[in-house]
Protein backbone atom coordinates (compact mmCIF):
# COMPACT_ATOMS: atom_id res chain seq x y z
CA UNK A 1 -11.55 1.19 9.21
CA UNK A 2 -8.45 3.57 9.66
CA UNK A 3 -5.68 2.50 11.72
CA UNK A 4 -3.98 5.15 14.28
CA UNK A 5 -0.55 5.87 13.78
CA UNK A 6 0.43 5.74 17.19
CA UNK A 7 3.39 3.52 18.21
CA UNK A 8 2.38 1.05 20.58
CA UNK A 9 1.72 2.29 23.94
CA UNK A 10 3.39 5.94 23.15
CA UNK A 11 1.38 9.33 22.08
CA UNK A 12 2.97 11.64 20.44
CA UNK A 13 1.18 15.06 19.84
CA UNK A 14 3.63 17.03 17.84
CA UNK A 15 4.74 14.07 15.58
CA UNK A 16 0.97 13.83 15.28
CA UNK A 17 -0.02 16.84 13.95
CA UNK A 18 2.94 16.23 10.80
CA UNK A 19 0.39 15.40 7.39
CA UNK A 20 1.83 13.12 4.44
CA UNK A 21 3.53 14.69 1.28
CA UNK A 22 5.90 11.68 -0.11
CA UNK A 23 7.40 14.85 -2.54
CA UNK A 24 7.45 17.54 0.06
CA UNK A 25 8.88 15.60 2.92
CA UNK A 26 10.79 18.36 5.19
CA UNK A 27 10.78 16.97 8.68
CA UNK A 28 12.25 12.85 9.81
CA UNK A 29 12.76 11.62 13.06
CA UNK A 30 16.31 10.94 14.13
CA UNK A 31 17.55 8.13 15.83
CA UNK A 32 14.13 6.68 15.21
CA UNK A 33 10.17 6.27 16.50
CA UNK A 34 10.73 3.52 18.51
CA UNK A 35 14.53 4.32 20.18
CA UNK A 36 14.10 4.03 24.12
CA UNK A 37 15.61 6.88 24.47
CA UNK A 38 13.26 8.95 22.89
CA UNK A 39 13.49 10.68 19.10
CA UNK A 40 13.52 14.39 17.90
CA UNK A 41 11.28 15.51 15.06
CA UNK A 42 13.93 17.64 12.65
CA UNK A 43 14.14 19.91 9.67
CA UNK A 44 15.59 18.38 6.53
CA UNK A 45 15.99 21.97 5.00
CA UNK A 46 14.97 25.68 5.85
CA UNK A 47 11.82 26.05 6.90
CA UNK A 48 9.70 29.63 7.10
CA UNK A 49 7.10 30.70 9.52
CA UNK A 50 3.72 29.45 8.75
CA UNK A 51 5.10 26.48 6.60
CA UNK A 52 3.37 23.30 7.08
CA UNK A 53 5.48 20.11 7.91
CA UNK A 54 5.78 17.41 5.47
CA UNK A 55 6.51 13.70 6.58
CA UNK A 56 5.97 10.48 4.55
CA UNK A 57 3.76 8.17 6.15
CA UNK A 58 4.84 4.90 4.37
CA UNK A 59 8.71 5.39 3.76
CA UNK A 60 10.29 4.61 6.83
CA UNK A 61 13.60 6.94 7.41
CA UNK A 62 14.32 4.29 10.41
CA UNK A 63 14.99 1.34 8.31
CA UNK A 64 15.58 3.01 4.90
CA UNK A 65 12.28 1.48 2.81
CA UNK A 66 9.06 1.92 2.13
CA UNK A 67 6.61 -0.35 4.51
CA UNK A 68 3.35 0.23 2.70
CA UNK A 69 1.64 1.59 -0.64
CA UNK A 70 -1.37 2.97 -2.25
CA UNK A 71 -3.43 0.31 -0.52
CA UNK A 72 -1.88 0.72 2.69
CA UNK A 73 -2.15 4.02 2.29
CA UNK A 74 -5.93 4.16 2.13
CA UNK A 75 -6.50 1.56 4.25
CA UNK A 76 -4.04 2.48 7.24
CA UNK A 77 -4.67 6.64 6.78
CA UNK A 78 -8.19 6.45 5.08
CA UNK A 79 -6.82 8.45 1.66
CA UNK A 80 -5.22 8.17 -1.61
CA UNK A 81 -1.93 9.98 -2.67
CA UNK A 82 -1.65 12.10 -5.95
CA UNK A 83 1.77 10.83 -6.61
CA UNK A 84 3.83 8.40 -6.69
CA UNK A 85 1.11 5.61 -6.36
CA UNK A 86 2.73 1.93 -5.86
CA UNK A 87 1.14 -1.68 -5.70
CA UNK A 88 2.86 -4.42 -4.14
CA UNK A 89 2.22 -7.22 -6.69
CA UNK A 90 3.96 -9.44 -4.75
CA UNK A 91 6.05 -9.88 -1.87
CA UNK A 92 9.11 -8.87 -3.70
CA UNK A 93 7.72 -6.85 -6.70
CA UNK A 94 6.05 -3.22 -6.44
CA UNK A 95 4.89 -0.97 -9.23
CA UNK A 96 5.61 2.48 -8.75
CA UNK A 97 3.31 5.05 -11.31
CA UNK A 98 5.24 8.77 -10.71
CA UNK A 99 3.98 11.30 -12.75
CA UNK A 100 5.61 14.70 -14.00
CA UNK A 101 4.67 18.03 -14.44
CA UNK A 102 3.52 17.23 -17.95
CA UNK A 103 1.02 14.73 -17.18
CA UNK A 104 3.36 12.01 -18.40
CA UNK A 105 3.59 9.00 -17.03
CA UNK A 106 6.16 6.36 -16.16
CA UNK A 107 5.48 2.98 -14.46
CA UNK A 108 8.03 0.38 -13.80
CA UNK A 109 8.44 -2.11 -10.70
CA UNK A 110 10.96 -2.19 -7.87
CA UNK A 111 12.47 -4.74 -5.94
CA UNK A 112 13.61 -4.51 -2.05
CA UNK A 113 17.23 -5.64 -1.41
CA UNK A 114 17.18 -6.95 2.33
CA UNK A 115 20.99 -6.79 2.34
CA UNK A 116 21.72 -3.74 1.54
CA UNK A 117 18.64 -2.09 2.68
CA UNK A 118 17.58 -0.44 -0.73
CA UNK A 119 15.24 -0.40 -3.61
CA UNK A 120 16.25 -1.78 -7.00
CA UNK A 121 14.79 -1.13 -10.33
CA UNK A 122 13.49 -4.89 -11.48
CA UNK A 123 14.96 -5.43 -14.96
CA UNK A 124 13.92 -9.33 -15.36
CA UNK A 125 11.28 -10.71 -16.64
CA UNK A 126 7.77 -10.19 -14.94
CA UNK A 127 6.63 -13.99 -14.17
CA UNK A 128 3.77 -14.76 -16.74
CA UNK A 129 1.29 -16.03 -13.98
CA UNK A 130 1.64 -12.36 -12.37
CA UNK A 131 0.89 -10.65 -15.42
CA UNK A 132 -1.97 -12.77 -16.12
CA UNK A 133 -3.19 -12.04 -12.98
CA UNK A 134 -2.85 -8.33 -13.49
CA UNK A 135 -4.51 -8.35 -16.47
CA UNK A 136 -7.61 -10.72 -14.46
CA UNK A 137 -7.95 -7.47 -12.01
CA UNK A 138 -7.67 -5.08 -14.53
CA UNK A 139 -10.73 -6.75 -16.71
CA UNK A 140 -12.53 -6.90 -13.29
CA UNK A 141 -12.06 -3.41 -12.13
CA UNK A 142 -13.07 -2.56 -16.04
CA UNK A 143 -16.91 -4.35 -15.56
CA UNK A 144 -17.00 -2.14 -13.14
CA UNK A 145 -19.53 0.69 -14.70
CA UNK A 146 -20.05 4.31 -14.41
CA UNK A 147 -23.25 3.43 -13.31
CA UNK A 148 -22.41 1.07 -10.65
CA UNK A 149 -19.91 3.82 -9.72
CA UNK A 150 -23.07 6.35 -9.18
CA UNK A 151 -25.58 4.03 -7.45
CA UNK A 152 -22.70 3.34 -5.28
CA UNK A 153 -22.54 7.03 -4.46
CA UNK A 154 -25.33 7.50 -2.80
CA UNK A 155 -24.45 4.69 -0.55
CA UNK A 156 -21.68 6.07 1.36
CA UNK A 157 -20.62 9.38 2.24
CA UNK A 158 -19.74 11.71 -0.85
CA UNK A 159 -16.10 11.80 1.09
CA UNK A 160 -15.59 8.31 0.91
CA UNK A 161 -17.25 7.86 -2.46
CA UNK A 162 -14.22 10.09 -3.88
CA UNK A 163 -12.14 8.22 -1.85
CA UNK A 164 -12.91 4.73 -3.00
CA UNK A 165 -12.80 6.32 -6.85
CA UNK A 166 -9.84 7.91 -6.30
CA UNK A 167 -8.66 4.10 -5.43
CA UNK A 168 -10.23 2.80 -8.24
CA UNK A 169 -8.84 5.22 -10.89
CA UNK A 170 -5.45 4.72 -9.57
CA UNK A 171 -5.10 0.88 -9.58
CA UNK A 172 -6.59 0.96 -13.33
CA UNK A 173 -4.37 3.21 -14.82
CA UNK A 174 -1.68 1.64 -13.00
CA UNK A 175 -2.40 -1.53 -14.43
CA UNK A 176 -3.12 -0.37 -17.63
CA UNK A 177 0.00 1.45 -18.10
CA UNK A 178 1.97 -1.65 -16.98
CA UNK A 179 -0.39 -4.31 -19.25
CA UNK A 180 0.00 -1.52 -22.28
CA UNK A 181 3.77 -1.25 -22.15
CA UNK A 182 5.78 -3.18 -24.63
CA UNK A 183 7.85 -5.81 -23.46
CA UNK A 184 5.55 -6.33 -20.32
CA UNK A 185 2.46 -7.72 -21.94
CA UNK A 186 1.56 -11.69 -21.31
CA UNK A 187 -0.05 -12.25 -25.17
């Protein structure tokens, strides 16, 4: 089930037709979505003739956060984003994996600061109970075999198949990076 990403009772075509790029973002509304008096779709730099229109679905430019991740992603807009991926682990705590041009990778969690409306990089300690329970998932997601991935494929749609293991290979190397790295490991 994909959501719509319509905003309550309005349509809007143009705004519509805008696809996700989180690193290519070149278009935001301004004042906002939801502003009764309407909102303009804008340029956030030069833009040439035949370029396509980058917007980030989950980071919202009206209240200065992000509202959603990997999950929400796929579950609100029915696909999974190269990079950054991030996990809300709990209501407070959300690891980010970004990835560079080299193929390296970094993972560390941020916090949401209501009060002054940004994200922090968390420095304290992750609770032991919610790295145990990382480590639970990851050991589940790991019984998961390559041959229960390709029964499952001919199950579904080859589309969604990739989708669903494009899911499933992001949320284990996320978790794996983040069980793996010194200082953040339960044992």
């Amino acid at each position: 089930v994909v959501f719509q990403r319509g905003f309550e009772d309005s349509l809007v075509p143009i705004y519509d037709m805008i696809n996700h790029n989180y690193e290519k973002q070149n278009v935001r509304t301004t004042p906002h979505v939801l502003a009764r008096e309407g909102f303009s779709v804008v340029t956030t730099k030069e833009v040439s003739a035949g370029e396509e229109f980058f917007y980030s679905y989950y980071y919202c430019h009206d209240c200065g956060h992000f509202n959603g991740g990997t999950a929400e992603m796929l579950r609100d807009f029915g696909f999974v984003e190269d990079y950054p991926h991030r996990f809300h682990i709990t209501d407070d705590l959300t690891l980010v994996i970004e990835k560079d041009p080299e193929t390296e990778f970094d993972a560390y969690f941020v916090t949401y600061d209501e009060e002054s409306k940004s994200e922090d990089e968390f420095t304290g300690d992750i609770p032991p109970h919610v790295l145990e329970a990382m480590e639970s998932e990851l050991k589940r997601l790991e019984k998961i075999t390559r041959k229960d991935v390709t029964l499952a494929a001919g199950l579904v749609p080859d589309h969604e198949h990739r989708t669903i293991n494009a899911y499933y290979q992001a949320l284990t190397k996320a978790l794996g990076l983040i069980i793996e790295e010194p200082g953040y490991n339960s044992d």
